[in-house]
C-alpha atoms as a PDB file:
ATOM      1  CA  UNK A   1     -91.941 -25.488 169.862  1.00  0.00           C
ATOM      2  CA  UNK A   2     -91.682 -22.156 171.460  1.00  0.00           C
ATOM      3  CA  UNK A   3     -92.249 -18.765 169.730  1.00  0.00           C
ATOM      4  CA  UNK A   4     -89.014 -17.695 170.166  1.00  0.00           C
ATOM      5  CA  UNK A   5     -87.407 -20.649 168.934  1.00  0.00           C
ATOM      6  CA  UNK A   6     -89.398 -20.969 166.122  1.00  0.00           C
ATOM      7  CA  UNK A   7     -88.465 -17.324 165.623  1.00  0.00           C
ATOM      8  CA  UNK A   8     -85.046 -18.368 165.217  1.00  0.00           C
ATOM      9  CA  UNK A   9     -85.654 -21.128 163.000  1.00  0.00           C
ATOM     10  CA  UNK A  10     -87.253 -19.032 160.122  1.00  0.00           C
ATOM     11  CA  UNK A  11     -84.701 -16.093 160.570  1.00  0.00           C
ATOM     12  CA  UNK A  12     -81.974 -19.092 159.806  1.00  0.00           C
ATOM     13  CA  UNK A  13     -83.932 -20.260 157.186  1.00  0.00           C
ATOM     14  CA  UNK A  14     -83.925 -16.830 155.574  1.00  0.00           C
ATOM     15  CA  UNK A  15     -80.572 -15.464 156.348  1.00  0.00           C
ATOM     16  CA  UNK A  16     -78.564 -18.806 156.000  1.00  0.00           C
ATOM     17  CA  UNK A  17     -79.311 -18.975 151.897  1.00  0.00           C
ATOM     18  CA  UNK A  18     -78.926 -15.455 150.901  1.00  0.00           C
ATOM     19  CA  UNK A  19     -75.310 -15.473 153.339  1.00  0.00           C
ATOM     20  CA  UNK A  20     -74.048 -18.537 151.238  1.00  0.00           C
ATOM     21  CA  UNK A  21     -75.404 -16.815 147.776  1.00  0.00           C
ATOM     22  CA  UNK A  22     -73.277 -13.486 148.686  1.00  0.00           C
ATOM     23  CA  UNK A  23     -70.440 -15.258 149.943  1.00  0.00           C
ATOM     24  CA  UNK A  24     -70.331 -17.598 147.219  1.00  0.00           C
ATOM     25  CA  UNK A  25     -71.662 -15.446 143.822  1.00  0.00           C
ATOM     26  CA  UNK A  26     -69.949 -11.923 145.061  1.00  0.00           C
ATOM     27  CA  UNK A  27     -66.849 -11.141 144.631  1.00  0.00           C
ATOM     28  CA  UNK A  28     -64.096  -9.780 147.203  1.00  0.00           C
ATOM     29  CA  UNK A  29     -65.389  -6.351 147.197  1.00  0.00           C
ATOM     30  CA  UNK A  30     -69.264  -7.192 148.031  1.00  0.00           C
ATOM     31  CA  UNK A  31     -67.875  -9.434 150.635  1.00  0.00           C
ATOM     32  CA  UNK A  32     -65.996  -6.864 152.160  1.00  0.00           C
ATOM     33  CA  UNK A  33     -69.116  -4.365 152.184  1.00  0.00           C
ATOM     34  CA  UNK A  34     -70.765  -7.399 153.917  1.00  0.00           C
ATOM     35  CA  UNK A  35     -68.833  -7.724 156.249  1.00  0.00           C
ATOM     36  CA  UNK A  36     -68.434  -4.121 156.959  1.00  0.00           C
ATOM     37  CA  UNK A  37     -72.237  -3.308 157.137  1.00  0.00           C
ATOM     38  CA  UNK A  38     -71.907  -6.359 159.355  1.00  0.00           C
ATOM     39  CA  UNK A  39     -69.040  -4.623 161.392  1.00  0.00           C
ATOM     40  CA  UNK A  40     -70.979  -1.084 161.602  1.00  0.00           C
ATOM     41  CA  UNK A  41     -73.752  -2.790 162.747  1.00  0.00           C
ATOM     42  CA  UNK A  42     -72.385  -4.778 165.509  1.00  0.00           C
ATOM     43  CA  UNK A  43     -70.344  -1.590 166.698  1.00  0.00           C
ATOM     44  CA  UNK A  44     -73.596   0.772 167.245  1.00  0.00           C
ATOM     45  CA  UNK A  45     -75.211  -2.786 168.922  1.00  0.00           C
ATOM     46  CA  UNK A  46     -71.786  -2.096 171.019  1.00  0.00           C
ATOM     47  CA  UNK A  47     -72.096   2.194 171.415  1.00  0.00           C
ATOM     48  CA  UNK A  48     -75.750   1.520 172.325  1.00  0.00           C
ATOM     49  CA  UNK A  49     -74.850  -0.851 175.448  1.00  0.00           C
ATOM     50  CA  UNK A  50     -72.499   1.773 177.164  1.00  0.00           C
ATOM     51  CA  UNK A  51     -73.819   5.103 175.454  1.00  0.00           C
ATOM     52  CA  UNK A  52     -76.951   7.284 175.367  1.00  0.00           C
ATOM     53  CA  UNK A  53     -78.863   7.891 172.511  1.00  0.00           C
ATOM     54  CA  UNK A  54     -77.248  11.705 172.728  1.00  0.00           C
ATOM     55  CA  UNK A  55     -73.655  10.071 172.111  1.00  0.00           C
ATOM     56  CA  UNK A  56     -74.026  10.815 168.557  1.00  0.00           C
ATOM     57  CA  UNK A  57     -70.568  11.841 168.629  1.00  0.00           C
ATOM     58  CA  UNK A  58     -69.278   8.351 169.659  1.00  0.00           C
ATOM     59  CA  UNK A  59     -71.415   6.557 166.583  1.00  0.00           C
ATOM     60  CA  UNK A  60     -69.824   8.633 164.032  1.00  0.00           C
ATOM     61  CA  UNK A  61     -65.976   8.867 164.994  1.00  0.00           C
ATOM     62  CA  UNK A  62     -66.595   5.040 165.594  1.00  0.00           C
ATOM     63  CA  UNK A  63     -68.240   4.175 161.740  1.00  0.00           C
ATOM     64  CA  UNK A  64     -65.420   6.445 160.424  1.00  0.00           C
ATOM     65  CA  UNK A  65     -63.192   4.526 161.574  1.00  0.00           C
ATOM     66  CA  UNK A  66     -64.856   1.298 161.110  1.00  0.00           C
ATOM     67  CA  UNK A  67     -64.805   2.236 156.987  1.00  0.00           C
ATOM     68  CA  UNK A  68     -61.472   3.243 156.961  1.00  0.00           C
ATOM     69  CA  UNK A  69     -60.331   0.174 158.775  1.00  0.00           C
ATOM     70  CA  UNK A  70     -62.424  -2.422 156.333  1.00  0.00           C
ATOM     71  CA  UNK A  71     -61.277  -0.087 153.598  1.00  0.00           C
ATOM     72  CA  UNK A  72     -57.598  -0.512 154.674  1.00  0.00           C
ATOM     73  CA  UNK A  73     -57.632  -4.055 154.908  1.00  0.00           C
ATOM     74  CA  UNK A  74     -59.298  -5.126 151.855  1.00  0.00           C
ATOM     75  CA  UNK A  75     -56.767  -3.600 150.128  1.00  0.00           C
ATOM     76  CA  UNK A  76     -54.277  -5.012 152.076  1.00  0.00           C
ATOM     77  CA  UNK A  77     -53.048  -1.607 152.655  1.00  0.00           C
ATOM     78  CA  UNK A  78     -51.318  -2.414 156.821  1.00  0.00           C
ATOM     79  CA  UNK A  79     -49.428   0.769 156.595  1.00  0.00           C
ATOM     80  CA  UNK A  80     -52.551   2.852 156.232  1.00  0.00           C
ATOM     81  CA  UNK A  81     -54.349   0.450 159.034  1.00  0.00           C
ATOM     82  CA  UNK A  82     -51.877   1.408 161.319  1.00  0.00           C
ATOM     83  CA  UNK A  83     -52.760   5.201 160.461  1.00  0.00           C
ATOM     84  CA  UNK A  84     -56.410   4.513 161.044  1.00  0.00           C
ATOM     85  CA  UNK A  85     -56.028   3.159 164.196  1.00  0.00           C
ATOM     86  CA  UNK A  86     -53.618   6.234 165.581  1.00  0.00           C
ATOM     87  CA  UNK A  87     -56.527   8.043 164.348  1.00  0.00           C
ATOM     88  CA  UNK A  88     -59.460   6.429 166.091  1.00  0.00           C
ATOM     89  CA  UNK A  89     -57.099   6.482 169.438  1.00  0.00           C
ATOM     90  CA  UNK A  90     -56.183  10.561 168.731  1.00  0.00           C
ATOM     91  CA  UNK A  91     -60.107  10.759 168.521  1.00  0.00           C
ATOM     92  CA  UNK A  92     -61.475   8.983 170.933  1.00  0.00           C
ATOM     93  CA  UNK A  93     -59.136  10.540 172.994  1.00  0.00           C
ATOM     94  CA  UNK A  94     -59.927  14.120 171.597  1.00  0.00           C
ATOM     95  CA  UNK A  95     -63.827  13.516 172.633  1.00  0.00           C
ATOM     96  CA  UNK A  96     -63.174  12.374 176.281  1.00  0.00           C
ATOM     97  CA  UNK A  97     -61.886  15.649 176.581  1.00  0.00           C
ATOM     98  CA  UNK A  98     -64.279  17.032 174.860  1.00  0.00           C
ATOM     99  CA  UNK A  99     -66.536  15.630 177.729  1.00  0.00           C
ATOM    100  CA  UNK A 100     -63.950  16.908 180.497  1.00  0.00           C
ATOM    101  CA  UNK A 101     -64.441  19.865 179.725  1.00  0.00           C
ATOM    102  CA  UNK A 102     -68.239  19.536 180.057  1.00  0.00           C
ATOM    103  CA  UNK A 103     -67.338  18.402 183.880  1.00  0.00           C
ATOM    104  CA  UNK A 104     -68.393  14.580 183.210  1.00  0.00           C
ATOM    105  CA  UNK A 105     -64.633  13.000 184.117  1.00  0.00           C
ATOM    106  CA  UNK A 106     -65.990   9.738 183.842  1.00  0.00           C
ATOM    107  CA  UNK A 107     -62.676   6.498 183.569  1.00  0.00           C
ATOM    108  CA  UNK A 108     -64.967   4.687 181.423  1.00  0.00           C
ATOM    109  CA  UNK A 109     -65.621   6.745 178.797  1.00  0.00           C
ATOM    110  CA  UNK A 110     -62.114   6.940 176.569  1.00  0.00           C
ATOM    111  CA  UNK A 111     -61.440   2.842 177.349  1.00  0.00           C
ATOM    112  CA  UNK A 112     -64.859   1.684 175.886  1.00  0.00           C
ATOM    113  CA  UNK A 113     -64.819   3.523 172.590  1.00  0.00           C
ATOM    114  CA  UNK A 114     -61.376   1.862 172.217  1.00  0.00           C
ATOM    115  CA  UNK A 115     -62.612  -1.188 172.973  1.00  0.00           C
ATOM    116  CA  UNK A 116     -65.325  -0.951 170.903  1.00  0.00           C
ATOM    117  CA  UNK A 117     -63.488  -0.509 167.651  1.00  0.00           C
ATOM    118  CA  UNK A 118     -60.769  -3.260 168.706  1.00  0.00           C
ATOM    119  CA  UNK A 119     -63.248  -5.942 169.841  1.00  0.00           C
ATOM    120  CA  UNK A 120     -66.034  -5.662 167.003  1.00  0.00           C
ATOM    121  CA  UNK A 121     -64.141  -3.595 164.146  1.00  0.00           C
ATOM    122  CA  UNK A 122     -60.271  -5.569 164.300  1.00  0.00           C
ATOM    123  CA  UNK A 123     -61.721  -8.715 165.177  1.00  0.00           C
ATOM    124  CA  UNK A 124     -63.682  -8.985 162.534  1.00  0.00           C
ATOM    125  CA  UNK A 125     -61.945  -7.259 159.930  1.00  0.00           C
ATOM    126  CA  UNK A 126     -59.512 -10.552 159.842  1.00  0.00           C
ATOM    127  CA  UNK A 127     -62.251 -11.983 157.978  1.00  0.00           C
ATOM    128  CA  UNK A 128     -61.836  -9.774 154.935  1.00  0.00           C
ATOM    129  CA  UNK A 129     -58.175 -11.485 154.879  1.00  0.00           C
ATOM    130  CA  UNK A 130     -59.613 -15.083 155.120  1.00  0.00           C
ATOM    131  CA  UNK A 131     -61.465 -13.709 152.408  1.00  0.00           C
ATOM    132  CA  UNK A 132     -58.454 -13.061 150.350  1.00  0.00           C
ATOM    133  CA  UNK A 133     -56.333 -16.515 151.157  1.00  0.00           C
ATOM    134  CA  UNK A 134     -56.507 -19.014 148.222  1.00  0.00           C
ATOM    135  CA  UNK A 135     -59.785 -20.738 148.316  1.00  0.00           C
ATOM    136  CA  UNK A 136     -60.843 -17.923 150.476  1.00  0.00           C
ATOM    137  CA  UNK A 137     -64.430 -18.541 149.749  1.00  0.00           C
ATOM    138  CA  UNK A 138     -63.473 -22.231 151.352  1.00  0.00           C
ATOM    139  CA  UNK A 139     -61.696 -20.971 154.485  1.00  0.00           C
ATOM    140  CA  UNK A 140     -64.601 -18.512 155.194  1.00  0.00           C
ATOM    141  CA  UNK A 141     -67.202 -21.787 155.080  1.00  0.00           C
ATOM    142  CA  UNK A 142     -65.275 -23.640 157.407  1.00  0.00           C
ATOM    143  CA  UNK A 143     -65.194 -20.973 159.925  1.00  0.00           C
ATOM    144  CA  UNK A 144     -68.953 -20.441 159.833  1.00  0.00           C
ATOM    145  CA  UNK A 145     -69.608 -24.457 159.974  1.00  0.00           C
ATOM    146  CA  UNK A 146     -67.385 -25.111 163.126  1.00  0.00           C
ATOM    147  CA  UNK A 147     -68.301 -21.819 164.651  1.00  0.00           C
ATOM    148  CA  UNK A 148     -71.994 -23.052 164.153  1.00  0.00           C
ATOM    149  CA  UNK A 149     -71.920 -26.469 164.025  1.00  0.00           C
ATOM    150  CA  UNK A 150     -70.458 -26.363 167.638  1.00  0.00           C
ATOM    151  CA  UNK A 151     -72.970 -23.576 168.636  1.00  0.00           C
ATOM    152  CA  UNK A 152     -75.767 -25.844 167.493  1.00  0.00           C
ATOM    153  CA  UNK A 153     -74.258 -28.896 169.314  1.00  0.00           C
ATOM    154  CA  UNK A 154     -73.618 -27.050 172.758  1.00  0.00           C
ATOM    155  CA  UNK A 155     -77.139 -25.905 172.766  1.00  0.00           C
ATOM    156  CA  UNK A 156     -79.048 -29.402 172.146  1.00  0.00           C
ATOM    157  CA  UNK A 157     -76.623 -31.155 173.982  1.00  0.00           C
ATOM    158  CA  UNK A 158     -76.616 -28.986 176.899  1.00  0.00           C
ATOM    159  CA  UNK A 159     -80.230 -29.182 176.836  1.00  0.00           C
ATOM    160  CA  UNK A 160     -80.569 -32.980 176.912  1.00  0.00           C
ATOM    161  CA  UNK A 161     -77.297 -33.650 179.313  1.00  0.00           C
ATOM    162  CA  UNK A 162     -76.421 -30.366 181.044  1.00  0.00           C
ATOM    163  CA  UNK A 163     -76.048 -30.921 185.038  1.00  0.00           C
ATOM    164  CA  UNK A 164     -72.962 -28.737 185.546  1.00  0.00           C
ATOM    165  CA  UNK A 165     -72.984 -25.100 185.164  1.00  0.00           C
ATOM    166  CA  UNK A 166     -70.116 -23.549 182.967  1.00  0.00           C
ATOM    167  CA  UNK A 167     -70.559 -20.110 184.588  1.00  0.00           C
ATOM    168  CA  UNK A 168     -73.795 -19.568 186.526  1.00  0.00           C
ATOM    169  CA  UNK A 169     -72.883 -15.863 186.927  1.00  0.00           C
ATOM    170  CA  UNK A 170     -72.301 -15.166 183.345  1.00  0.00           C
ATOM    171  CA  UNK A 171     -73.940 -17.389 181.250  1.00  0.00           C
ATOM    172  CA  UNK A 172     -76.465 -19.655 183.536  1.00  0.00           C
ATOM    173  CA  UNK A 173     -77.693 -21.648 181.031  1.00  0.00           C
ATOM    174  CA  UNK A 174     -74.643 -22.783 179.865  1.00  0.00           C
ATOM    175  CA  UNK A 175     -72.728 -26.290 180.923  1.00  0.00           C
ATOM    176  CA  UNK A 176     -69.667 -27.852 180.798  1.00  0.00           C
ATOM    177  CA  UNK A 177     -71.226 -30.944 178.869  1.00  0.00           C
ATOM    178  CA  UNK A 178     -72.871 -28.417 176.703  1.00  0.00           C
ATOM    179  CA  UNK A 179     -69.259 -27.063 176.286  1.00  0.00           C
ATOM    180  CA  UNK A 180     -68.229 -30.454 175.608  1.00  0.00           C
ATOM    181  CA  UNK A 181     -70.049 -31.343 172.703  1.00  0.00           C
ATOM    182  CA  UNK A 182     -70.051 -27.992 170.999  1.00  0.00           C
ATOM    183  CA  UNK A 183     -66.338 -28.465 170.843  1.00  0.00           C
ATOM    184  CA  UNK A 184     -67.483 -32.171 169.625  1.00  0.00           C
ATOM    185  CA  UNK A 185     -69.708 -30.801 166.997  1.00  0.00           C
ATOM    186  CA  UNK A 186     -67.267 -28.039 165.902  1.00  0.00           C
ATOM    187  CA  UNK A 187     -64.731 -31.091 165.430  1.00  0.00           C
ATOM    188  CA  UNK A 188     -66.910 -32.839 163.501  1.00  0.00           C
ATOM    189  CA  UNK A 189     -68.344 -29.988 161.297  1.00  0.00           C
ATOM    190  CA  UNK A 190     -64.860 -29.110 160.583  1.00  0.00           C
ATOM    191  CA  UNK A 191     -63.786 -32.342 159.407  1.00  0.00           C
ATOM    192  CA  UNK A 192     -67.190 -33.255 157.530  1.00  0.00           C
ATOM    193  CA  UNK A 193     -65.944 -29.844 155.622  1.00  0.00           C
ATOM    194  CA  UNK A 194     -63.130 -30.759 154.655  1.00  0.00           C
ATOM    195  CA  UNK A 195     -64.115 -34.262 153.363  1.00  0.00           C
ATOM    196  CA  UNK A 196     -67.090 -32.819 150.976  1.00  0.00           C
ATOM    197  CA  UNK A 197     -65.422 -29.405 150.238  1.00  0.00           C
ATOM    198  CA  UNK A 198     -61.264 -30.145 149.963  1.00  0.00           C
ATOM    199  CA  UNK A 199     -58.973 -27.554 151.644  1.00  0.00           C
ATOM    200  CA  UNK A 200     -56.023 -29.676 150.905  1.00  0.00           C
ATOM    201  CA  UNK A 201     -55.740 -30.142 154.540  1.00  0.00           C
ATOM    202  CA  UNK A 202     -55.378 -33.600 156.585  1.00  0.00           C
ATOM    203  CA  UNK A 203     -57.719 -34.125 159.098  1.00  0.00           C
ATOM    204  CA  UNK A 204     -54.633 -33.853 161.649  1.00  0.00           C
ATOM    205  CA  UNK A 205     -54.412 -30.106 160.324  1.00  0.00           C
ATOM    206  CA  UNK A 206     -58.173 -29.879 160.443  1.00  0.00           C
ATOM    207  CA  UNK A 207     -58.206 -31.020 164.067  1.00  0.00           C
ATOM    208  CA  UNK A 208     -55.330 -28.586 164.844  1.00  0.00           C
ATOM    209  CA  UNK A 209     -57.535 -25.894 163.420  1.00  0.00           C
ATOM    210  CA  UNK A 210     -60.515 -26.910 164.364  1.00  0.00           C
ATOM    211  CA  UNK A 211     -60.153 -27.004 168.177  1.00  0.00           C
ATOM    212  CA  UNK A 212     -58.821 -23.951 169.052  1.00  0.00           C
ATOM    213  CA  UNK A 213     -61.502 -21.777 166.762  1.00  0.00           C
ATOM    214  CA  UNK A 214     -64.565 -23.884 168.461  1.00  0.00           C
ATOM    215  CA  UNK A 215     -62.958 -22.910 172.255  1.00  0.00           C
ATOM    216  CA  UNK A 216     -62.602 -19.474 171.229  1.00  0.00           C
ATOM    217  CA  UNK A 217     -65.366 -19.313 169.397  1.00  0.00           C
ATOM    218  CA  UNK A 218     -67.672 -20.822 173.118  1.00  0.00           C
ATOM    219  CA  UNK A 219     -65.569 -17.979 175.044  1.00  0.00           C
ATOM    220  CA  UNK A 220     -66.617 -14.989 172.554  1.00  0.00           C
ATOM    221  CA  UNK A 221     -69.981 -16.306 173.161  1.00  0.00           C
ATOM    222  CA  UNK A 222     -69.525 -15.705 176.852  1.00  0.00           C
ATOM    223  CA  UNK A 223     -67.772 -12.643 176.894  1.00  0.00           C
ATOM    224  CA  UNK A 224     -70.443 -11.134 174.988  1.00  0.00           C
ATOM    225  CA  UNK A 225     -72.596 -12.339 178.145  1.00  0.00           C
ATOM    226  CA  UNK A 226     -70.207 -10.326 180.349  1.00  0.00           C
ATOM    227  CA  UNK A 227     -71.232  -7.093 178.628  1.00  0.00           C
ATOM    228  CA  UNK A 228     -74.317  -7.438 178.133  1.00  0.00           C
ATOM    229  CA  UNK A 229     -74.903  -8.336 182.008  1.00  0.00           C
ATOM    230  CA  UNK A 230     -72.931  -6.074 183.186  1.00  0.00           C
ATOM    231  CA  UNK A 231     -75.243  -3.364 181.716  1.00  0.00           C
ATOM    232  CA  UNK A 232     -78.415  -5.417 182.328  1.00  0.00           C
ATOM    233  CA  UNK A 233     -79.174  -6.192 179.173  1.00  0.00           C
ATOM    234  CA  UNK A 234     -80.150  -9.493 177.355  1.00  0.00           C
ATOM    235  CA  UNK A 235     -79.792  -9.052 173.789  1.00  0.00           C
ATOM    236  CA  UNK A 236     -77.566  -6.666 172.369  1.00  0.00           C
ATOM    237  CA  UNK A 237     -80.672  -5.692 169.772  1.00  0.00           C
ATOM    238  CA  UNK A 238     -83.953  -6.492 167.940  1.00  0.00           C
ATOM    239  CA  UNK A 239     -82.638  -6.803 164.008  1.00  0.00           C
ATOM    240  CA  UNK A 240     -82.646 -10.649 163.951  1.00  0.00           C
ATOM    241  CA  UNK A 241     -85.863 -11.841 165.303  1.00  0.00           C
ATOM    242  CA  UNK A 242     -85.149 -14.814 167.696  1.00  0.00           C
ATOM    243  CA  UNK A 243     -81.736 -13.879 167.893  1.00  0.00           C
ATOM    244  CA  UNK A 244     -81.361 -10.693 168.945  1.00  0.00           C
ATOM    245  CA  UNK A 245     -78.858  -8.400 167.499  1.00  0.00           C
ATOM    246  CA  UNK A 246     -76.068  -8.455 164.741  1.00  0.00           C
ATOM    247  CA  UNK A 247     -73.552  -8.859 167.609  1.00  0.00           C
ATOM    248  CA  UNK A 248     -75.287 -11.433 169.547  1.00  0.00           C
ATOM    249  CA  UNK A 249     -75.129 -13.714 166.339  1.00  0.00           C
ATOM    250  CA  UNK A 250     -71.521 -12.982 165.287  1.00  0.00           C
ATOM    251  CA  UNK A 251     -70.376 -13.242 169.355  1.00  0.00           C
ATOM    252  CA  UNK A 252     -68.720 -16.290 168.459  1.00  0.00           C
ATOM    253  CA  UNK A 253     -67.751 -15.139 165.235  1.00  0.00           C
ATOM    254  CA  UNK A 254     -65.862 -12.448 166.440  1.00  0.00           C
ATOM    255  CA  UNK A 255     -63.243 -14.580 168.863  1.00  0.00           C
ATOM    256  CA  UNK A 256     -63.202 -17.104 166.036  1.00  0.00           C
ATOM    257  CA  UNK A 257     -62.109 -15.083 163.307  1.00  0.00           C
ATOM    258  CA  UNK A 258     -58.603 -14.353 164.432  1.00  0.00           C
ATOM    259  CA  UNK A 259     -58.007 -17.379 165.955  1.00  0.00           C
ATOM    260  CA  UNK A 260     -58.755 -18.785 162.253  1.00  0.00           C
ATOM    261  CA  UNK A 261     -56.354 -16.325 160.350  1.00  0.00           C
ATOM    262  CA  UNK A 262     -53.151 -16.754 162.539  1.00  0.00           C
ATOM    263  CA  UNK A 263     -53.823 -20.869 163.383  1.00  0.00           C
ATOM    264  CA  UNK A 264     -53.674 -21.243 159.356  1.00  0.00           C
ATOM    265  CA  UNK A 265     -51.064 -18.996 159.055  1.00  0.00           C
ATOM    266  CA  UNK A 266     -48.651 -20.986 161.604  1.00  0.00           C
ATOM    267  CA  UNK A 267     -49.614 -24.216 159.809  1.00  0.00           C
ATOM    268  CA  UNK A 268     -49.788 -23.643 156.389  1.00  0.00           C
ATOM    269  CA  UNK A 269     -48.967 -20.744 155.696  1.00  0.00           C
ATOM    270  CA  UNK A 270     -50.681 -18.246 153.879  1.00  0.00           C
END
């Protein structure tokens, strides 16, 4: 076994337990603080791809509005979301010209702090409403088992049976059987959930749920790749030894999450 992988083996070891304890023994409110230490975490993983060090400026309008937009949403509060958001844009906006007027016009600048917050901060911040559905705590397990479940399946099996490359140019060690039976393993996960841990769901509605969560969940993975490659980078940071950063191990997450929420939401209801 390789360093690396056994690396990633005792980081899962650790962090698996103690994310099922918090998730499970804490309430709403430590779950939201998880998830938004998560969130603040991911986004400076993000700031530190595209920015300098110097960007200071960039970190702190973007945790600002990372807090206010957790904040927001675990109370269920849209109207002031909304007000967050024209915020972050009126600020963002506020420090390219800040930069202007320091003579570096640069196109790039105002779209990636705006992406930033939208692809780390709003994606994940739907998981704070999971988090509040009836049998919340349920919902949020079934995410992480087919999101992981299917990751663990796509890399074993693509491994062992691989031949055809998914996307050489993005993600070369990724391939299409790989893809295959992560979206196997994310259907089974999902409906080996729901048979020990009862959603009141039938497996029909688990399929229905299940499928579209593990395809987004493969394509966050790979558009994660996409940034990171297109700054030369291979791991988005050093906190999870064996894994990189925060936001290479919620890259799947992140797609996931929302796909999740609104799936339910169309066929159950809330």
């Amino acid at each position: 076994m390789s360093s690396t992988h056994m690396k990633r083996l005792l980081t899962s070891v650790v962090a698996i337990p103690l994310l099922v304890l918090l998730v499970v023994k804490g309430g709403r409110s430590s779950f939201s603080v998880l998830v938004g230490v998560a969130g603040i975490l991911g986004l400076l993983e993000y700031y530190t791809l595209f920015f300098s060090s110097a960007r200071w400026d960039v970190r702190v309008v973007g945790i600002l509005i990372s807090v206010s937009a957790f904040w927001s949403l675990h109370w269920c509060d849209f109207e002031m979301m909304v007000m967050v958001w024209v915020i972050g844009f009126f600020l963002a906006a506020f420090l390219w010209f800040l930069d202007c007027r320091r003579g570096s016009l640069s196109k790039d600048f105002f779209s990636l702090q705006i992406a930033g917050l939208a692809y780390v901060t709003f994606l994940l911040g739907h998981l704070i409403l999971i988090r509040q559905w009836d049998r919340g705590v349920g919902w949020v397990f079934f995410l992480l088992v087919v999101v992981f479940s299917g990751d663990t399946a796509a890399y074993y099996l693509g491994k062992q049976f691989g031949r055809h490359k998914l996307s050489p140019n993005v993600s070369p060690g990724k391939t299409w059987e790989g893809a295959v039976g992560g979206l196997l393993g994310s259907l089974f996960g999902g409906i080996l959930f729901e048979l020990f841990w009862s959603l009141e769901c039938t497996l029909v509605n688990v399929a229905f749920l299940a499928i579209p969560v593990a395809v987004l969940g493969q394509f966050g993975d790979l558009f994660e790749s996409m940034l990171k490659r297109s700054v030369g980078r291979k791991d988005s940071g050093r906190l999870l030894p064996g894994h990189g950063g925060v936001l290479d191990r919620i890259d799947g997450l992140l797609f996931a999450i929302p796909v999740l929420y609104y799936s339910k939401i169309f066929l159950l209801g809330r």
